[in-house]
N, C-alpha and C. Protein backbone atom coordinates (compact mmCIF):
# COMPACT_ATOMS: atom_id res chain seq x y z
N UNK A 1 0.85 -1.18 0.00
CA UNK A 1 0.00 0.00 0.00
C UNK A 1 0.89 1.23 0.00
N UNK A 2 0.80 2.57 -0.57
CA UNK A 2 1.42 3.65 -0.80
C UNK A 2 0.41 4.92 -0.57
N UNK A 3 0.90 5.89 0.27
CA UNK A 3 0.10 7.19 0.34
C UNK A 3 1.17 8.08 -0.69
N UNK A 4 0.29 8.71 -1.38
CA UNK A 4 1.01 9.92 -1.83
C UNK A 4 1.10 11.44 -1.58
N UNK A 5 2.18 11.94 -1.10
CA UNK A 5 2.40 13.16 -0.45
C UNK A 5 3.21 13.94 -1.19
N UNK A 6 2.37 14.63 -1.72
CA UNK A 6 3.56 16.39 -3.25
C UNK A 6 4.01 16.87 -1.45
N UNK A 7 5.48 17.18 -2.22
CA UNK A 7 6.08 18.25 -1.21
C UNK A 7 5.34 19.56 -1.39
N UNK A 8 5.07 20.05 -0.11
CA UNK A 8 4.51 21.21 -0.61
C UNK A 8 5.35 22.50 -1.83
N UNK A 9 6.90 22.69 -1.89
CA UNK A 9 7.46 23.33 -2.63
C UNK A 9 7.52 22.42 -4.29
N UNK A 10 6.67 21.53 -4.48
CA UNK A 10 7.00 20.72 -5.73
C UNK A 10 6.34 21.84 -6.72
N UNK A 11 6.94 21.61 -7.77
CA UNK A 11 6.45 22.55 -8.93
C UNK A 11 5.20 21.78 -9.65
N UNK A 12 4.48 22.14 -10.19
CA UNK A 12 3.15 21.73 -10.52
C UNK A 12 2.55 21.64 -11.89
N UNK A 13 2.31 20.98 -13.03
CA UNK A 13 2.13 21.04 -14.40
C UNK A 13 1.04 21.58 -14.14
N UNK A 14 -0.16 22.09 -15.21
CA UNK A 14 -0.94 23.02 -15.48
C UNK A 14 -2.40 22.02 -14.81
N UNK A 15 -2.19 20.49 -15.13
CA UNK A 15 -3.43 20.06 -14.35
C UNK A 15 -3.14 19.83 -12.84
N UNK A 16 -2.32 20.57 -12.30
CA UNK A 16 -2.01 20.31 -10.43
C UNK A 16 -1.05 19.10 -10.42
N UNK A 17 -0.53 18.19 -10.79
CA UNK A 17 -0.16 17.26 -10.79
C UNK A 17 1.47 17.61 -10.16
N UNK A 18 2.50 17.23 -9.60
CA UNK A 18 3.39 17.22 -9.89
C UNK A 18 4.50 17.09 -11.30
N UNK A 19 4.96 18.05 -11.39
CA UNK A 19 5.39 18.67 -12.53
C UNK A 19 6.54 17.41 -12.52
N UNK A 20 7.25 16.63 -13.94
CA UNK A 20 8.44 15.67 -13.56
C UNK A 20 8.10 14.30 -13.39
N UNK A 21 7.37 14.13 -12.51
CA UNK A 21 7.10 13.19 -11.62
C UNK A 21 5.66 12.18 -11.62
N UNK A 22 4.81 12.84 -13.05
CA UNK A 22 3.77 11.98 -13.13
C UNK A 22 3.91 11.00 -13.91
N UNK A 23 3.35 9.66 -12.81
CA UNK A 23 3.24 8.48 -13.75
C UNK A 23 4.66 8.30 -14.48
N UNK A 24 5.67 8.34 -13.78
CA UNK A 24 6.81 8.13 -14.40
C UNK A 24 7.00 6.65 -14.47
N UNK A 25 7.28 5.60 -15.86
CA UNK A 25 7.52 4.03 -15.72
C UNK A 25 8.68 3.56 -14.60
N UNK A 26 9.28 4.54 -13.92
CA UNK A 26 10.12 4.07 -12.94
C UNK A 26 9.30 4.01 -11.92
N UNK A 27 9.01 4.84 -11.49
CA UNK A 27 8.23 4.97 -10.45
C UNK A 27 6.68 4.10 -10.50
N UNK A 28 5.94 3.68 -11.70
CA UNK A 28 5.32 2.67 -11.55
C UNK A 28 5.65 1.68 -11.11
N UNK A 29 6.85 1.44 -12.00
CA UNK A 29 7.65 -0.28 -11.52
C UNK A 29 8.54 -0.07 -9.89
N UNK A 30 7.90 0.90 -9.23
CA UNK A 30 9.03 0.63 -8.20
C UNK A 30 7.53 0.39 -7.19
N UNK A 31 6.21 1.21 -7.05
CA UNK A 31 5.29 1.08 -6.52
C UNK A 31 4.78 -0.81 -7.01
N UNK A 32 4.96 -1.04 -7.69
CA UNK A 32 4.28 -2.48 -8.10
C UNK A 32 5.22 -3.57 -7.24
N UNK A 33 7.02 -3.24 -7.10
CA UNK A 33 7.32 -4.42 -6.47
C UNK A 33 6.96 -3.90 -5.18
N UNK A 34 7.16 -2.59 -4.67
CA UNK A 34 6.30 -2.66 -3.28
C UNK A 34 5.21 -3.23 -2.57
N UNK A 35 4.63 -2.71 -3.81
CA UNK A 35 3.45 -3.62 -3.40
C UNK A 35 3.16 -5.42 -3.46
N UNK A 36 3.83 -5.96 -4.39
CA UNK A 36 4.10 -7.24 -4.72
C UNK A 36 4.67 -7.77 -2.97
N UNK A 37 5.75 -6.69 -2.31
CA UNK A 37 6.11 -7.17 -1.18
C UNK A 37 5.37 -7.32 -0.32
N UNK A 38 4.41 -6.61 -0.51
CA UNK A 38 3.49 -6.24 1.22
C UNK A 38 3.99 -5.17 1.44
N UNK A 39 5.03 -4.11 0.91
CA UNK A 39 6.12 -3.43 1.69
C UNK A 39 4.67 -1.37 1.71
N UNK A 40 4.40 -1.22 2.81
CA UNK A 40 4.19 0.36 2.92
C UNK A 40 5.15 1.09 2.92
N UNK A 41 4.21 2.15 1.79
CA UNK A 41 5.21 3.09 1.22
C UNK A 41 4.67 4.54 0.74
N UNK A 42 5.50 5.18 1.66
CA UNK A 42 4.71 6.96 1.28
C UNK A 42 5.72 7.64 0.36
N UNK A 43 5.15 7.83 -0.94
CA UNK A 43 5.24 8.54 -1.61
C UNK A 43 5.82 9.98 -1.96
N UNK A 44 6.58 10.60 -1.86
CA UNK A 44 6.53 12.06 -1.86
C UNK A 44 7.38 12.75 -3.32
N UNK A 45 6.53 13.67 -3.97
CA UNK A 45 6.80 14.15 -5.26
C UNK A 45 7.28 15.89 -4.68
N UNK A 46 8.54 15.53 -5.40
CA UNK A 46 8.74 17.57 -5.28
C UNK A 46 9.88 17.67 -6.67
N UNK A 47 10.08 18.76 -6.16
CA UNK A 47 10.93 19.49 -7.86
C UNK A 47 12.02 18.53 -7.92
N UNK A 48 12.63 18.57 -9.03
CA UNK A 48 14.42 17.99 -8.94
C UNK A 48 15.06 19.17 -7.81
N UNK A 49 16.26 18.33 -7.23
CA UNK A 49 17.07 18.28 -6.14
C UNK A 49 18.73 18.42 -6.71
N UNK A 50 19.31 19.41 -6.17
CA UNK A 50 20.58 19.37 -6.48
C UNK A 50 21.49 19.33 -5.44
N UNK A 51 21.34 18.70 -4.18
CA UNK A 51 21.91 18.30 -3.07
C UNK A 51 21.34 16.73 -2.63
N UNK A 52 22.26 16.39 -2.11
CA UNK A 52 21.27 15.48 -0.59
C UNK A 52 20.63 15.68 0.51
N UNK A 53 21.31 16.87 1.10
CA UNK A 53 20.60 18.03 2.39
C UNK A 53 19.01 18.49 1.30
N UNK A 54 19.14 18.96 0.46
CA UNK A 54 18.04 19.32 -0.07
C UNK A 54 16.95 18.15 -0.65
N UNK A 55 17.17 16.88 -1.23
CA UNK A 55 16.26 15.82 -1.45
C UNK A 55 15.75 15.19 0.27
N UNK A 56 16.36 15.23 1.66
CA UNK A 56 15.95 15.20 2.20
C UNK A 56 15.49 15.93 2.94
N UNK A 57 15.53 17.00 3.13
CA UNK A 57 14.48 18.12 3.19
C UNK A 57 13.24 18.19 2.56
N UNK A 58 13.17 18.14 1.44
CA UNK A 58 12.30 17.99 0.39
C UNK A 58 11.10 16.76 1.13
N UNK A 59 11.80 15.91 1.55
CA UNK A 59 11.39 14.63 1.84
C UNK A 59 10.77 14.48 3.16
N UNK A 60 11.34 15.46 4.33
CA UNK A 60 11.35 15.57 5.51
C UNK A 60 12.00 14.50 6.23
N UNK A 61 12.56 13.87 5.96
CA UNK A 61 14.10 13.36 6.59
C UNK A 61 15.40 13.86 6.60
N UNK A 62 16.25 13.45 7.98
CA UNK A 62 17.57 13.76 7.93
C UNK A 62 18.23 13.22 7.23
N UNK A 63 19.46 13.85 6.70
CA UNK A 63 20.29 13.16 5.27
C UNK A 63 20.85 11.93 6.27
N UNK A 64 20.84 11.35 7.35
CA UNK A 64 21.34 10.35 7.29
C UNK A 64 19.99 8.95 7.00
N UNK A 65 18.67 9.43 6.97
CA UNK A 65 17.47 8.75 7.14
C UNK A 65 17.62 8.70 5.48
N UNK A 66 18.62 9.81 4.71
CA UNK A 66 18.08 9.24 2.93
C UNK A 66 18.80 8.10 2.89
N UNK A 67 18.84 7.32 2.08
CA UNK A 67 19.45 6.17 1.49
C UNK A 67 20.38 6.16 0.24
N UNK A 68 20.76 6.26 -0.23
CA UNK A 68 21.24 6.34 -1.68
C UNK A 68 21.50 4.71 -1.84
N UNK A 69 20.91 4.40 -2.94
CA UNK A 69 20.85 3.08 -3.84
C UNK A 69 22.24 3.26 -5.08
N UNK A 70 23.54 2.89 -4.41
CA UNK A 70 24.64 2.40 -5.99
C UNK A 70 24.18 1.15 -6.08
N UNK A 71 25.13 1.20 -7.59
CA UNK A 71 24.78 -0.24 -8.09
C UNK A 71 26.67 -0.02 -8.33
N UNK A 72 26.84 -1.66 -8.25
CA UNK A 72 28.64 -1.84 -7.97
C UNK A 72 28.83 -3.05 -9.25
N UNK A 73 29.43 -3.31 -9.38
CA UNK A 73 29.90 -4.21 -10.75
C UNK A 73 31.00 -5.29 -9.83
N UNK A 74 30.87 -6.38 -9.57
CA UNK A 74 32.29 -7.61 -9.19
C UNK A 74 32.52 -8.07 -10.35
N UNK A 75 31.69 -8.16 -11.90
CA UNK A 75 32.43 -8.21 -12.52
C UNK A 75 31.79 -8.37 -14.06
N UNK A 76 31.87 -8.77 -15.31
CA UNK A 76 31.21 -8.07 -16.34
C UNK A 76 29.57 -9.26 -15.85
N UNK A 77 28.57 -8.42 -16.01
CA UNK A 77 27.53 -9.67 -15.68
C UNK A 77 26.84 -9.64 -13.82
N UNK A 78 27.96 -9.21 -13.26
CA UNK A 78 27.68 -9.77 -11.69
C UNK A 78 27.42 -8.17 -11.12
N UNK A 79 26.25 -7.75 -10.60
CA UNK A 79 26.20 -6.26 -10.24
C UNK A 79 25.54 -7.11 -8.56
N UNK A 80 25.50 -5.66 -7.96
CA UNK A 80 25.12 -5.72 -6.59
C UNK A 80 24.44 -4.29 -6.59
N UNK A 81 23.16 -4.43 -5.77
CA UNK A 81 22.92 -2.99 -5.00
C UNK A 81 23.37 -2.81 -3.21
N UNK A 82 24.04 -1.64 -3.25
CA UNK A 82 24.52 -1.47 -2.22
C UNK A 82 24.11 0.00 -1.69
N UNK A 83 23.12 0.06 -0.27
CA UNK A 83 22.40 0.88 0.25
C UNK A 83 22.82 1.49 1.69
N UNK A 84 23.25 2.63 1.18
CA UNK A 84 24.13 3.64 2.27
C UNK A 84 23.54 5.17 2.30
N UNK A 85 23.59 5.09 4.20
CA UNK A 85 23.27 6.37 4.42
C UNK A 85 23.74 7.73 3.83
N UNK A 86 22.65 8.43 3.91
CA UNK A 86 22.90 9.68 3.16
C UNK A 86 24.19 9.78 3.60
N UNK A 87 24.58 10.35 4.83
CA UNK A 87 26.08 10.82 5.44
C UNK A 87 27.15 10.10 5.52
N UNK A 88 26.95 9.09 4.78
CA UNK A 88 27.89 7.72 4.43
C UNK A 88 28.71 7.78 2.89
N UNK A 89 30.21 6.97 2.95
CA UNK A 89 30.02 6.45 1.41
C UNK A 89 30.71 5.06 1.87
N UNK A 90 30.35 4.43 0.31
CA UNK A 90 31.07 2.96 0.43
C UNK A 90 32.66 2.65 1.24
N UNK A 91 32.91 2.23 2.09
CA UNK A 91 34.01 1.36 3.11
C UNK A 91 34.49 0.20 1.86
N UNK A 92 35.30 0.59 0.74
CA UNK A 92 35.71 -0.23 -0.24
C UNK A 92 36.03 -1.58 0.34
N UNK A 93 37.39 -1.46 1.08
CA UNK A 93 37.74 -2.46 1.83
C UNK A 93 36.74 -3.48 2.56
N UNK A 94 35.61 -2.91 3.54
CA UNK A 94 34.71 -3.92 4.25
C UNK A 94 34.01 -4.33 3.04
N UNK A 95 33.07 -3.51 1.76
CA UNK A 95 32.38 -4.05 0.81
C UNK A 95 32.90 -5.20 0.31
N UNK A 96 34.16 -5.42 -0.16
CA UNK A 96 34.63 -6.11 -0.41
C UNK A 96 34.66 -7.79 0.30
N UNK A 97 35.35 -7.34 1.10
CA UNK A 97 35.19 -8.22 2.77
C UNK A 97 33.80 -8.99 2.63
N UNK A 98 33.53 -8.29 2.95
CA UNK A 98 31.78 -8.80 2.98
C UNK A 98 31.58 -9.39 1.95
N UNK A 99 31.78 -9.54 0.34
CA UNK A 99 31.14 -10.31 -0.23
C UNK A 99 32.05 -11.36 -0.94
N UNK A 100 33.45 -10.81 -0.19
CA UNK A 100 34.52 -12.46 -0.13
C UNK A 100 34.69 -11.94 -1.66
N UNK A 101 35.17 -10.94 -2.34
CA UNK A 101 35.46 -10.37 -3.49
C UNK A 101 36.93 -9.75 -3.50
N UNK A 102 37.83 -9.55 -4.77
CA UNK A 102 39.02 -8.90 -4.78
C UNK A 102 38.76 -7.48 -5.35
N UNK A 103 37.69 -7.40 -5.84
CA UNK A 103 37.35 -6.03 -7.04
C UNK A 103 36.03 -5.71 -6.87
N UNK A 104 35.87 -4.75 -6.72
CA UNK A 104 34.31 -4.23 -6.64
C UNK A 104 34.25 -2.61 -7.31
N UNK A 105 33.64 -2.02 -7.66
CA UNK A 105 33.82 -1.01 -8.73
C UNK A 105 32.29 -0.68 -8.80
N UNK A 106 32.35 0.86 -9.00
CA UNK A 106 31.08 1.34 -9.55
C UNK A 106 30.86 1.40 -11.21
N UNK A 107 30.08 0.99 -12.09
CA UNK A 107 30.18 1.00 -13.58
C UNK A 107 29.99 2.36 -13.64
N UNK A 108 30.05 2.49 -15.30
CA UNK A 108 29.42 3.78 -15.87
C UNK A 108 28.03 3.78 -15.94
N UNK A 109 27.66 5.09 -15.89
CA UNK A 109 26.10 5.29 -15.48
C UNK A 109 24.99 5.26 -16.27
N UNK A 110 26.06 4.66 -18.03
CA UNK A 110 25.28 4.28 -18.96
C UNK A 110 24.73 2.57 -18.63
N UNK A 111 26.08 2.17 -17.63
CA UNK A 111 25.70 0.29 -17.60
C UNK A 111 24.53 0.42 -16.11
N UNK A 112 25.26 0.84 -15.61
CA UNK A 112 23.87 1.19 -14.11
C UNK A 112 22.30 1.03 -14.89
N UNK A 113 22.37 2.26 -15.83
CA UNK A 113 20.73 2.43 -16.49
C UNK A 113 20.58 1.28 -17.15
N UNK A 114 21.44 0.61 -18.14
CA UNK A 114 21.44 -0.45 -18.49
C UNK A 114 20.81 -1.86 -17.81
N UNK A 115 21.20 -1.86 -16.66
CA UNK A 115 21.20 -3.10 -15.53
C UNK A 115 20.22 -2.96 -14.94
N UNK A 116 19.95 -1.93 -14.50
CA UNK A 116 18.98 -1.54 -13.08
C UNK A 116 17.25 -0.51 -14.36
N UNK A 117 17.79 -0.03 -15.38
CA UNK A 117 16.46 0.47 -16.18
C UNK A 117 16.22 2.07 -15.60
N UNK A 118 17.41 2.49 -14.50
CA UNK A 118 16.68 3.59 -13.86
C UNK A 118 18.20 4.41 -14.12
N UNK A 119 18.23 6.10 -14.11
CA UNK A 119 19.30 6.64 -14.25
C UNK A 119 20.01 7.12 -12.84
N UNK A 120 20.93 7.43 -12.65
CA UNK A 120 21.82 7.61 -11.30
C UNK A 120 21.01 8.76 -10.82
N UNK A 121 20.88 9.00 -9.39
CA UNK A 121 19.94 9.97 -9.08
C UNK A 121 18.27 9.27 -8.90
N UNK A 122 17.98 8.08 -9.20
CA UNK A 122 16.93 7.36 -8.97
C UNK A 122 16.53 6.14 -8.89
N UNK A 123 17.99 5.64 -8.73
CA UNK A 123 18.16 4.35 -8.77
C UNK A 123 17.46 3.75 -7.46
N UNK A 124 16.79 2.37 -7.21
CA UNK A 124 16.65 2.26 -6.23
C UNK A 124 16.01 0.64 -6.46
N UNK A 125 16.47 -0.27 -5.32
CA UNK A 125 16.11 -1.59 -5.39
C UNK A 125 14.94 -2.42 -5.98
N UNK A 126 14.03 -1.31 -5.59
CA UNK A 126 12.69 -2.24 -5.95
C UNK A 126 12.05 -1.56 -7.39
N UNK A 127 11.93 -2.34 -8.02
CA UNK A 127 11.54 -2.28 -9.55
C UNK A 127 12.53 -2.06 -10.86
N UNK A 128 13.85 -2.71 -10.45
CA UNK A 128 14.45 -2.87 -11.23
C UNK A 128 14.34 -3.56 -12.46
N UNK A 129 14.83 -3.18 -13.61
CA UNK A 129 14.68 -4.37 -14.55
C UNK A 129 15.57 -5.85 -14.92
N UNK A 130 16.33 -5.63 -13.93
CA UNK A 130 17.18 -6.79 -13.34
C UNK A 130 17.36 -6.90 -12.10
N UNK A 131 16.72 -8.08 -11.35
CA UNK A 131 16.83 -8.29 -10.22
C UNK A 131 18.31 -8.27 -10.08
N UNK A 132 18.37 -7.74 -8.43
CA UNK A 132 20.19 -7.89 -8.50
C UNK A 132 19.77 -8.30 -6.51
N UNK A 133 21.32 -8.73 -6.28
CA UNK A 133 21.15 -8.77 -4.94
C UNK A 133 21.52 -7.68 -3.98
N UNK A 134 21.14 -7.28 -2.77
CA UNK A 134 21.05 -6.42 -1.81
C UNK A 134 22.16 -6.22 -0.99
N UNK A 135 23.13 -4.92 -0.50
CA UNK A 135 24.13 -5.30 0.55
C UNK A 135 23.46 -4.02 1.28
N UNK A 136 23.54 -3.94 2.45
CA UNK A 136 22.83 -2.96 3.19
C UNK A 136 23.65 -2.56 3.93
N UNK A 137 24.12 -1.39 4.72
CA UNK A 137 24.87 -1.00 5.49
C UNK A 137 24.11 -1.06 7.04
N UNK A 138 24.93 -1.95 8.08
CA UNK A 138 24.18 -1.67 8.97
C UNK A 138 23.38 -0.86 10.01
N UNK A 139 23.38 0.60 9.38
CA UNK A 139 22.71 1.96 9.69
C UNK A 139 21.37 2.00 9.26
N UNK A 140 21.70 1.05 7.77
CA UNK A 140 20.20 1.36 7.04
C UNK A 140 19.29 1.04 7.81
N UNK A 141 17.88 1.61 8.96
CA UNK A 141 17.34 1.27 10.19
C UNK A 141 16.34 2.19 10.50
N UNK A 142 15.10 1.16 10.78
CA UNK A 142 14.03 2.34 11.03
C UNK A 142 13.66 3.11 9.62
N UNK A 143 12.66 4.24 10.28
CA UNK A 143 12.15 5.17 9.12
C UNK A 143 13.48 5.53 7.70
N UNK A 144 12.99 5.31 6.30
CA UNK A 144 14.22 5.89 5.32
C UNK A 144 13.39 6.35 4.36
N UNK A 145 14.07 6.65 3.86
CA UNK A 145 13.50 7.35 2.45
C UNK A 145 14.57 6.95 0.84
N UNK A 146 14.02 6.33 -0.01
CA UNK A 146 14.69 5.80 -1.11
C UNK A 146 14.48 6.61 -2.23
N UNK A 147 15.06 6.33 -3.14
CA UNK A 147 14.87 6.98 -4.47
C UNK A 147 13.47 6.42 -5.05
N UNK A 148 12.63 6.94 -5.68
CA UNK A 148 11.26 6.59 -6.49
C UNK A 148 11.54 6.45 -7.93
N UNK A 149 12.43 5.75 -8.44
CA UNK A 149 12.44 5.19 -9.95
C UNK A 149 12.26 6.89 -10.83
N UNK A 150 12.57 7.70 -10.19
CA UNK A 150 12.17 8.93 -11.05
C UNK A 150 12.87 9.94 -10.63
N UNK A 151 13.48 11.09 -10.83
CA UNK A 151 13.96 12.60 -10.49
C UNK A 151 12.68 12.92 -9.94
N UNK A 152 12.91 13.37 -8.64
CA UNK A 152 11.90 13.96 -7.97
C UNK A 152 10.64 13.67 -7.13
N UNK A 153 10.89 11.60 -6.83
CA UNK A 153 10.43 10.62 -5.96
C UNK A 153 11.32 10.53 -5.49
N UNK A 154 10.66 10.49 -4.18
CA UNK A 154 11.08 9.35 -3.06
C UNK A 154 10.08 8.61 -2.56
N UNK A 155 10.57 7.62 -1.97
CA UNK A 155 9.51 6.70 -1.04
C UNK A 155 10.24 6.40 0.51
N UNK A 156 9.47 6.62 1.22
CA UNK A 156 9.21 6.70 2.91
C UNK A 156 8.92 5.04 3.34
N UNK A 157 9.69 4.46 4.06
CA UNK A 157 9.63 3.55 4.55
C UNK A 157 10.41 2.71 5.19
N UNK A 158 9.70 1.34 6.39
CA UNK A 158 10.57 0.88 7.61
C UNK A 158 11.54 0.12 6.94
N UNK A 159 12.39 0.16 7.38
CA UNK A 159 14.14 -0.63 6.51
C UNK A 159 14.10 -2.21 7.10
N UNK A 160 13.73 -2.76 8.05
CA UNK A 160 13.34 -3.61 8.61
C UNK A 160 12.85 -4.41 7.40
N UNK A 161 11.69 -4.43 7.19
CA UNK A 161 10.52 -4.99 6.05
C UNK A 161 11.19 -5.11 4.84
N UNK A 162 11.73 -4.07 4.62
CA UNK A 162 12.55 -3.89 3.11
C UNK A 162 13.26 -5.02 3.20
N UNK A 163 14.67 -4.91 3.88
CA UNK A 163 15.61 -6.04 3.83
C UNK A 163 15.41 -6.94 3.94
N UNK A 164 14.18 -7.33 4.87
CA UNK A 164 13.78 -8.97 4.81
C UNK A 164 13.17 -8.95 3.39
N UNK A 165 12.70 -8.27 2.47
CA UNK A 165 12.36 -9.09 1.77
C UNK A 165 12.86 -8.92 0.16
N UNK A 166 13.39 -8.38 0.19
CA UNK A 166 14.85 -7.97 -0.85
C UNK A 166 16.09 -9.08 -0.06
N UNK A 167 16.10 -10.27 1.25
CA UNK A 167 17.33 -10.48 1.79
C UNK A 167 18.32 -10.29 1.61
N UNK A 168 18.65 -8.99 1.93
CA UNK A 168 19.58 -8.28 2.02
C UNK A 168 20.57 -9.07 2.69
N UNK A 169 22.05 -8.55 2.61
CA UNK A 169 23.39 -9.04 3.36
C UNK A 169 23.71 -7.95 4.18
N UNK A 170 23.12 -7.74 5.36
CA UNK A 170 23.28 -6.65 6.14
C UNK A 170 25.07 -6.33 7.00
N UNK A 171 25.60 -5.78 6.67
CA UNK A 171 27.23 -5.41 7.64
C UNK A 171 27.30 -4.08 7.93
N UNK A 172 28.73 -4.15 7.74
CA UNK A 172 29.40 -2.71 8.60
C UNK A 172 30.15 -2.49 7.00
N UNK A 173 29.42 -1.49 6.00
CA UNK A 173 30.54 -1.78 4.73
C UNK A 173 30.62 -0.15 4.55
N UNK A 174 30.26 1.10 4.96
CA UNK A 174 30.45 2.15 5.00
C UNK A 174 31.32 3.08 6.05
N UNK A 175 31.65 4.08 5.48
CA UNK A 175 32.05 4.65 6.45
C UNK A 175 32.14 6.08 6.32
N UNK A 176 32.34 7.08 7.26
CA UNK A 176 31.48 8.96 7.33
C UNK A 176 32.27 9.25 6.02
N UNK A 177 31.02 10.21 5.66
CA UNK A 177 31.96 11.37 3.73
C UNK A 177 33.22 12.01 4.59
């Protein structure tokens, strides 16, 4: 189930709608595996974002409550999503560690869209067009907010629920920007 909430500063096309952000095919396909999960999920549409302080604002979460969804490459074929707090970046070394790998790498953001169907800036686990598997940082916790398959979604929801059902590989693979 999903509520939908326009930021109040979202810009607005001429029929009220959120301007960007309607009915975007990412954002369909990301509400459908939600829902496929059981997983609740609030919605929130506002303008494009040119920060992370500002998409969670936008959002009404603290940048450590956003999430950012990379997608990592071990190798041509083998991708991973890996989900770290806003105030976080990837801990190369533990990522690694953790998935018993020598090489781990972010692709180009033409193979990301490629793999995942969504562009950097909206990438996000659920409704990919290739299932991939989950590494979660163990912060990811409680209330978050993810990318919505679109510039200018997010989705609101318990991290708990998520990871169980994406089974995630939950560790310690980040560490502070």
């Amino acid at each position: 189930m999903s509520h939908d909430r326009p930021a109040s500063s979202a810009p607005v096309a001429e029929d009220g709608s959120p301007d960007d952000a309607r009915d975007a095919p990412g954002t369909r396909r990301v509400l459908a595996a939600a829902a496929d999960l059981g997983l609740e999920v609030e919605v929130t549409r506002h303008g494009r974002v040119s920060s992370l302080a500002e998409a969670a604002a936008a959002r009404g979460v603290s940048p450590d409550r956003l999430v950012k969804t990379l997608v990592i490459r071990l190798a041509e074929d083998d991708h991973r999503f890996v989900l770290v707090p806003g105030d976080r970046q990837i801990a190369w070394p533990r990522l690694r560690a953790a998935l018993g790998v020598n090489r781990a790498a972010m692709p180009p953001a033409d193979e990301a869209l490629a793999v995942t169907g969504f562009e950097r800036g909206t990438i996000t686990p659920l409704g990919s067009t290739t299932p991939l598997p989950v590494v979660a940082d163990e912060r990811v916790t409680g209330r978050i907010s993810l990318g919505g398959g679109a510039h200018g979604v997010g989705i609101t929801l318990e991290a708990g629920p998520l990871l169980a059902a994406l089974g995630a590989l939950v560790g310690d693979v980040t560490e502070p920007l």
